[in-house]
Protein backbone atom coordinates (compact mmCIF):
# COMPACT_ATOMS: atom_id res chain seq x y z
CA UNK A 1 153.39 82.32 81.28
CA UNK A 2 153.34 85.39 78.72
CA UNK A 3 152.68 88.73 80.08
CA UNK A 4 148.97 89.70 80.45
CA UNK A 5 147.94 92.63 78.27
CA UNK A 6 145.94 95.38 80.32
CA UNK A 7 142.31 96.95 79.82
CA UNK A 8 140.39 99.90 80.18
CA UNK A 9 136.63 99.37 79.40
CA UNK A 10 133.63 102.01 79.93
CA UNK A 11 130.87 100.51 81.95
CA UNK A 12 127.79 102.95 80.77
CA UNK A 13 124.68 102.22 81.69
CA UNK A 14 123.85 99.71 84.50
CA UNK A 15 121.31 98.79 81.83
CA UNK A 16 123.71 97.59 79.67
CA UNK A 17 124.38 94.81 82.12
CA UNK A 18 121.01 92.96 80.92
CA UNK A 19 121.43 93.46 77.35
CA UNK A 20 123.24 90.43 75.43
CA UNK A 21 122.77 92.22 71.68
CA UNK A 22 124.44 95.05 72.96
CA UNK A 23 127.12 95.62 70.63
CA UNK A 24 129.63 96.78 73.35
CA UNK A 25 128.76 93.63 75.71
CA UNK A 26 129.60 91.38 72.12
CA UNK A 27 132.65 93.59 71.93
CA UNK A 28 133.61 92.43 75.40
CA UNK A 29 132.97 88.59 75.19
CA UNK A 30 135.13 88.85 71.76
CA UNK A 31 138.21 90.39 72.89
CA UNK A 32 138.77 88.34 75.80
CA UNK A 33 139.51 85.29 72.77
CA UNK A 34 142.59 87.29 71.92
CA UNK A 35 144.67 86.51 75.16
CA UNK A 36 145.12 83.55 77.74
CA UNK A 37 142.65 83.16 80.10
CA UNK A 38 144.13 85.06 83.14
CA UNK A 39 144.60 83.17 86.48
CA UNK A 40 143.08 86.20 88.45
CA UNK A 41 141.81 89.86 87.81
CA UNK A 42 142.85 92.68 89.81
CA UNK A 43 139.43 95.54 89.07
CA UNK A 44 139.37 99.14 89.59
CA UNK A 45 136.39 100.34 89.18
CA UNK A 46 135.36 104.26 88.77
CA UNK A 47 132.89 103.21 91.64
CA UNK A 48 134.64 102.83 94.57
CA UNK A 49 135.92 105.92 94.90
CA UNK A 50 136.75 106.18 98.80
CA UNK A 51 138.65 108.57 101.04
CA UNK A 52 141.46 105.73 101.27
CA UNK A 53 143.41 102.84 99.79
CA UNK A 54 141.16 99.78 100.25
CA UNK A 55 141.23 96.35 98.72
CA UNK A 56 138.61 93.40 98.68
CA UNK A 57 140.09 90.35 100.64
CA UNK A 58 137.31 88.27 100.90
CA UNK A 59 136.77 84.44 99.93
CA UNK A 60 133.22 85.01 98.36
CA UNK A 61 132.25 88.85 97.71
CA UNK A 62 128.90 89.55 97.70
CA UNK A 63 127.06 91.98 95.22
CA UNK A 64 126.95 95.97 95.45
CA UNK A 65 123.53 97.18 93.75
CA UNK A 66 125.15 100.76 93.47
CA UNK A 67 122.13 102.36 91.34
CA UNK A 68 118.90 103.30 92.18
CA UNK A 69 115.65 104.29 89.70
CA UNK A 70 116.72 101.42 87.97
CA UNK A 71 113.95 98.09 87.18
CA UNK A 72 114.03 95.28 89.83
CA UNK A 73 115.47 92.70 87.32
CA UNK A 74 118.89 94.70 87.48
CA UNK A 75 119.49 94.21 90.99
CA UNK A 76 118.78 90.86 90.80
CA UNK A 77 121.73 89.94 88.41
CA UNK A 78 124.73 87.38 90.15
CA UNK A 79 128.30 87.32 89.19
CA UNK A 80 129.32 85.02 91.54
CA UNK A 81 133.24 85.32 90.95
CA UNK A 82 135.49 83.97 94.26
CA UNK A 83 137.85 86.28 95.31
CA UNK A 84 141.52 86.25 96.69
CA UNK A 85 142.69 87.12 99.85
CA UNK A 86 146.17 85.77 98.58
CA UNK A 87 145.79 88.69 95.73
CA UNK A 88 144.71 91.02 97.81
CA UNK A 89 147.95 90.32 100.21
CA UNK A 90 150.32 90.60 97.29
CA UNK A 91 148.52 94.06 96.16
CA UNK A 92 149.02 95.31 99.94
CA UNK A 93 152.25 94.71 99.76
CA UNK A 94 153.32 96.35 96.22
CA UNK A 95 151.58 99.13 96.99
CA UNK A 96 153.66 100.15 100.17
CA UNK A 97 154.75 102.29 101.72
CA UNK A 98 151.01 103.56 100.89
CA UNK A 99 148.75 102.15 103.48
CA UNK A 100 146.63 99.93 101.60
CA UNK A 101 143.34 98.54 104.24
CA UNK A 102 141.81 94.92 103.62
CA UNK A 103 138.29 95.02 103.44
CA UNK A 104 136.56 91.03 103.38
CA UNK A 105 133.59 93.08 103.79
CA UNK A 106 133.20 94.40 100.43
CA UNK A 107 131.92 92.99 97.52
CA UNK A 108 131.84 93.75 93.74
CA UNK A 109 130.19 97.36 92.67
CA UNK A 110 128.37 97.60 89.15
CA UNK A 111 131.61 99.26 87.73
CA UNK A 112 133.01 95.51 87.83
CA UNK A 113 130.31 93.28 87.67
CA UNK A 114 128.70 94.60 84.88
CA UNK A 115 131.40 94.26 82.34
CA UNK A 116 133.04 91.13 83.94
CA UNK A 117 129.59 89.55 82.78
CA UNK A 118 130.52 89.63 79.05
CA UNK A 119 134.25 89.41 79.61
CA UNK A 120 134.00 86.30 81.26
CA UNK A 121 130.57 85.02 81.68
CA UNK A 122 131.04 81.81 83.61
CA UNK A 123 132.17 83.87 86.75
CA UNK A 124 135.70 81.54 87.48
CA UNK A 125 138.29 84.30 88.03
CA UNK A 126 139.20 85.26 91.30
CA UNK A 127 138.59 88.82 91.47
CA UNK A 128 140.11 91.44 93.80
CA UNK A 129 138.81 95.41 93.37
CA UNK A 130 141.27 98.35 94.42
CA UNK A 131 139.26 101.04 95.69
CA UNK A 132 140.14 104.86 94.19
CA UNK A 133 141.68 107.47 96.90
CA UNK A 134 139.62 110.27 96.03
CA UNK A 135 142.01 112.37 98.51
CA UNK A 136 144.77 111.83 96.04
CA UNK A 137 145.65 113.80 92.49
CA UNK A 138 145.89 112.59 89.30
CA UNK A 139 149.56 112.49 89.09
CA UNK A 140 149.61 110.34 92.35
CA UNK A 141 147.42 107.29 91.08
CA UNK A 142 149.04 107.03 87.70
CA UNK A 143 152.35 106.65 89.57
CA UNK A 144 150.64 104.16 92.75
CA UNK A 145 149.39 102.42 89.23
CA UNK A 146 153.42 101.71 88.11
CA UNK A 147 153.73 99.16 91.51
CA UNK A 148 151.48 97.00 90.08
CA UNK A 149 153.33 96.06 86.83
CA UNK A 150 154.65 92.61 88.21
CA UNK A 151 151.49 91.40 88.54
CA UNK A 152 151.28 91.56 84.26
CA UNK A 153 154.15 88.39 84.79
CA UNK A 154 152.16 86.35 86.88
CA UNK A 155 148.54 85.99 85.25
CA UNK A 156 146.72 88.65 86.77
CA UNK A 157 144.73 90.53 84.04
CA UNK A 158 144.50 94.39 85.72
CA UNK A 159 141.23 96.02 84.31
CA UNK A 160 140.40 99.64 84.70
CA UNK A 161 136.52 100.31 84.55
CA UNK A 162 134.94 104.03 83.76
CA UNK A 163 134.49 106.15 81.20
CA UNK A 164 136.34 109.12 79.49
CA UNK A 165 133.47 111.04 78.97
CA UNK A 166 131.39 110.95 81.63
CA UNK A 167 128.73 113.70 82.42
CA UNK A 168 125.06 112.68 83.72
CA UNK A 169 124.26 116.65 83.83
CA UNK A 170 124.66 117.32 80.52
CA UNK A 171 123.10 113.56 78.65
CA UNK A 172 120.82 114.40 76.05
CA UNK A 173 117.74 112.21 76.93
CA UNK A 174 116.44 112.87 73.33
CA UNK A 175 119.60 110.91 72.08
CA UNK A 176 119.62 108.48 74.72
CA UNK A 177 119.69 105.46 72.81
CA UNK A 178 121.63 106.76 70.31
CA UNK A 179 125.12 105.60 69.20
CA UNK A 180 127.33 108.08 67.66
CA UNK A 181 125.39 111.18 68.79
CA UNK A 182 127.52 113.67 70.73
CA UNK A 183 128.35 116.78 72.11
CA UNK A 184 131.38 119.35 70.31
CA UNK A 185 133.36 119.30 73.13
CA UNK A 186 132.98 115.22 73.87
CA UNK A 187 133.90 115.21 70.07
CA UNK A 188 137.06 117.04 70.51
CA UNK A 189 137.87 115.43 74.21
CA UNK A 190 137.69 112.19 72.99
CA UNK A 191 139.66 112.68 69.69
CA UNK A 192 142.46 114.52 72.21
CA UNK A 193 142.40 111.70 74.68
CA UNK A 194 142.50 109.03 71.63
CA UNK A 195 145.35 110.78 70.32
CA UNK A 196 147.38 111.37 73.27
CA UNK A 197 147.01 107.04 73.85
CA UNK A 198 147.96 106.55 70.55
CA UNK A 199 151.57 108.50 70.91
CA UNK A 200 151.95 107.76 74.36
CA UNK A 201 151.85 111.54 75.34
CA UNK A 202 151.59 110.63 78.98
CA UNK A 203 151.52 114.18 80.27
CA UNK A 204 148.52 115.34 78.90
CA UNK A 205 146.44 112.33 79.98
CA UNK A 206 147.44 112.94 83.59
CA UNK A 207 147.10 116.39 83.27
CA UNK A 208 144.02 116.87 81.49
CA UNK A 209 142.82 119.63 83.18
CA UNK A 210 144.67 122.02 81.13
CA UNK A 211 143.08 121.18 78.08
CA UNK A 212 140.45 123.73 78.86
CA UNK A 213 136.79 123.78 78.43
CA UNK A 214 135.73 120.55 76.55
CA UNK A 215 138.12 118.64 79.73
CA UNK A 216 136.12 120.37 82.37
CA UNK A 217 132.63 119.17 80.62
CA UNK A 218 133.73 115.91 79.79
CA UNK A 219 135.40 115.57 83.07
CA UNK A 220 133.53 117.45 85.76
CA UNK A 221 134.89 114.75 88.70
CA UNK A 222 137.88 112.24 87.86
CA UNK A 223 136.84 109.04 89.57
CA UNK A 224 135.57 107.61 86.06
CA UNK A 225 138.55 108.64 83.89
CA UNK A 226 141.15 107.31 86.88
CA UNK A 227 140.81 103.72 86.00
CA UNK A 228 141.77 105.02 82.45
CA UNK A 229 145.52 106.47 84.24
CA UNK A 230 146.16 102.47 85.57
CA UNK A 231 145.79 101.44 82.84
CA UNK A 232 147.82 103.57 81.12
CA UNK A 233 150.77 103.62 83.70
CA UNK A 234 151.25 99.91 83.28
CA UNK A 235 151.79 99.90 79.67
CA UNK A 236 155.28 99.07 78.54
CA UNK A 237 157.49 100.80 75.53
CA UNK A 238 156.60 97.49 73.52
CA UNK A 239 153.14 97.13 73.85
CA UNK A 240 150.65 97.55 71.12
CA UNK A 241 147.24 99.64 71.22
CA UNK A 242 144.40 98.71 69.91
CA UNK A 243 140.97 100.60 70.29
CA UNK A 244 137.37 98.93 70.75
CA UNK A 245 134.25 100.13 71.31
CA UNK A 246 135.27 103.78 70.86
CA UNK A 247 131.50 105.48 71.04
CA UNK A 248 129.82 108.54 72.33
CA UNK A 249 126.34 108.26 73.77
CA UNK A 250 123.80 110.70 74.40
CA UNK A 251 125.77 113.19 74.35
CA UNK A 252 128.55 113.20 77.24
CA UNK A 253 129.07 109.40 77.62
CA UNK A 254 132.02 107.80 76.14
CA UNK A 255 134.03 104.53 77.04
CA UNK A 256 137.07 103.15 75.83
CA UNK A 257 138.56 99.95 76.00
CA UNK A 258 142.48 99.16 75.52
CA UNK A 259 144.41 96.49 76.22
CA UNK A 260 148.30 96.29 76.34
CA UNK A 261 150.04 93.12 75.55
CA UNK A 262 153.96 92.43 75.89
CA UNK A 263 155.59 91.48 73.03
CA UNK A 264 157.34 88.36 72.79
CA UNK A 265 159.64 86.86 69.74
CA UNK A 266 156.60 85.79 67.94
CA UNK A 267 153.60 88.42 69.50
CA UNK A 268 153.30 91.94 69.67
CA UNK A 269 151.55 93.34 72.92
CA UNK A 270 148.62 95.00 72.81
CA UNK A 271 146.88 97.67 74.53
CA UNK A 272 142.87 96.84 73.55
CA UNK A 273 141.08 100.25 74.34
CA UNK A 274 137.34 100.12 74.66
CA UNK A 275 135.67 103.19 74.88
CA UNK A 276 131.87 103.24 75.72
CA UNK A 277 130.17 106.82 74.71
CA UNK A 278 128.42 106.02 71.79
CA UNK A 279 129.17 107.55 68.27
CA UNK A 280 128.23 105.99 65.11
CA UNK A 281 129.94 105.94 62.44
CA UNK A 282 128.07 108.53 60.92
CA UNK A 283 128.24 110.49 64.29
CA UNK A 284 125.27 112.92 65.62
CA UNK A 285 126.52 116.24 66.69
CA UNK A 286 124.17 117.34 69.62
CA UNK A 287 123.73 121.28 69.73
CA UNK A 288 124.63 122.70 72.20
């Protein structure tokens, strides 16, 4: 079987979850056409960010309505994906000597569900979710991330769900709905962030504190831009990069999607990016 690329989406909105003609959502059902259909997915999800390693090991997880404020008809939505204690098993073990928990308790938070909807609508992939050490630094995760490379060889698509710009204090409600309006400093973030993919400049992605002011606003807490570091780690020297869905909204939201894939005689590999903060081409700079 050829190498599976890798992905980092941006969830946004729960909303987005019951919106077909959402552009991003038509974003997501397209660029899963480019690659074989995976034999599992391995999720890690901005929203299960948790004081320890944990990963879902059980047969048939049940549905996390994370939100609240939100109409009735979202927490009624199914993804009704199997999961894989066998997956979770192999993850437990790649991972040591960190001291990864099983949890057949847990079941899939809106960080997963609501993308895996329009990546793969018919809900047949076994999915497993790594939970987020919040204890842990930057640094740490994006080399825990490196362990999981084998899994690339045998099928297992490994998706990274958050957001690069992510800050619910500062959304402009005015430009809510708006695609392409943004702050300065999400601006200049997510042109930094872009650029620092796009050359592989590993160091400031991890470290991305020291980029000042615009990282602090665009990153007040890391749990959404972690995913973004797994996804990252597991690229190889030969993979390609490729951008989707590379938006501000509102102000301070922004996802990105990538995707990896190896290279082969006859294929490069990708890395499909898919950012979800919403700019238009004709972007809207917010005042500050």
């Amino acid at each position: 079987m050829k190498k599976m690329p890798v992905l980092f989406v941006g969830h946004g909105s729960p909303m987005n979850a019951l919106d077909k003609e959402n552009p991003f959502n038509q974003n997501f059902s397209l660029i899963t056409q480019k690659f074989t259909k995976p034999k599992a997915i391995l999720m890690i999800s901005a929203h299960w960010y948790s004081s320890r390693l944990q990963v879902t090991s059980g047969a048939h997880p049940k549905m996390i309505y994370d939100f609240y404020g939100f109409p009735d008809e979202l927490s009624q939505v199914q993804y009704p994906a199997p999961g894989s204690p066998e997956l979770a098993e192999q993850v437990k073990s790649l991972l040591q000597p960190e001291n990864v928990e099983l949890n057949p308790m847990r079941g899939f938070d809106h960080g997963a569900w609501a993308v895996l909807k329009y990546l793969y609508p018919n809900a047949d992939i076994s999915v497993v979710q790594l939970s987020l050490n919040r204890l842990q630094s930057a640094e740490w995760h994006f080399n825990l991330a490196k362990k999981l490379a084998a899994l690339r060889e045998q099928g297992v698509l490994i998706i990274g769900s958050g957001n690069i710009v992510h800050n619910l204090r500062a959304i402009s409600w005015e430009h809510i709905d708006q695609i392409g309006a943004g702050y300065d400093w999400a601006f200049a973030f997510q042109e930094t962030v872009n650029q620092a993919i796009a050359t592989r400049d590993d160091e400031t992605l991890v470290h991305h504190e020291q980029l000042g002011e615009k990282a602090e606003l665009s990153v007040p807490t890391p749990d959404h831009y972690l995913p973004l570091l797994y996804i990252m780690a597991l690229r190889e020297r030969q993979d390609e990069i490729t951008f989707f869905n590379d938006k501000l909204l509102a102000g301070p939201l922004r996802d990105l999607c990538k995707i990896p894939f190896p290279s082969t005689a006859e294929t490069q590999t990708q890395v499909f990016g898919c950012f979800r903060h919403q700019s238009l081409p004709n972007s809207t700079k917010i005042p500050p």
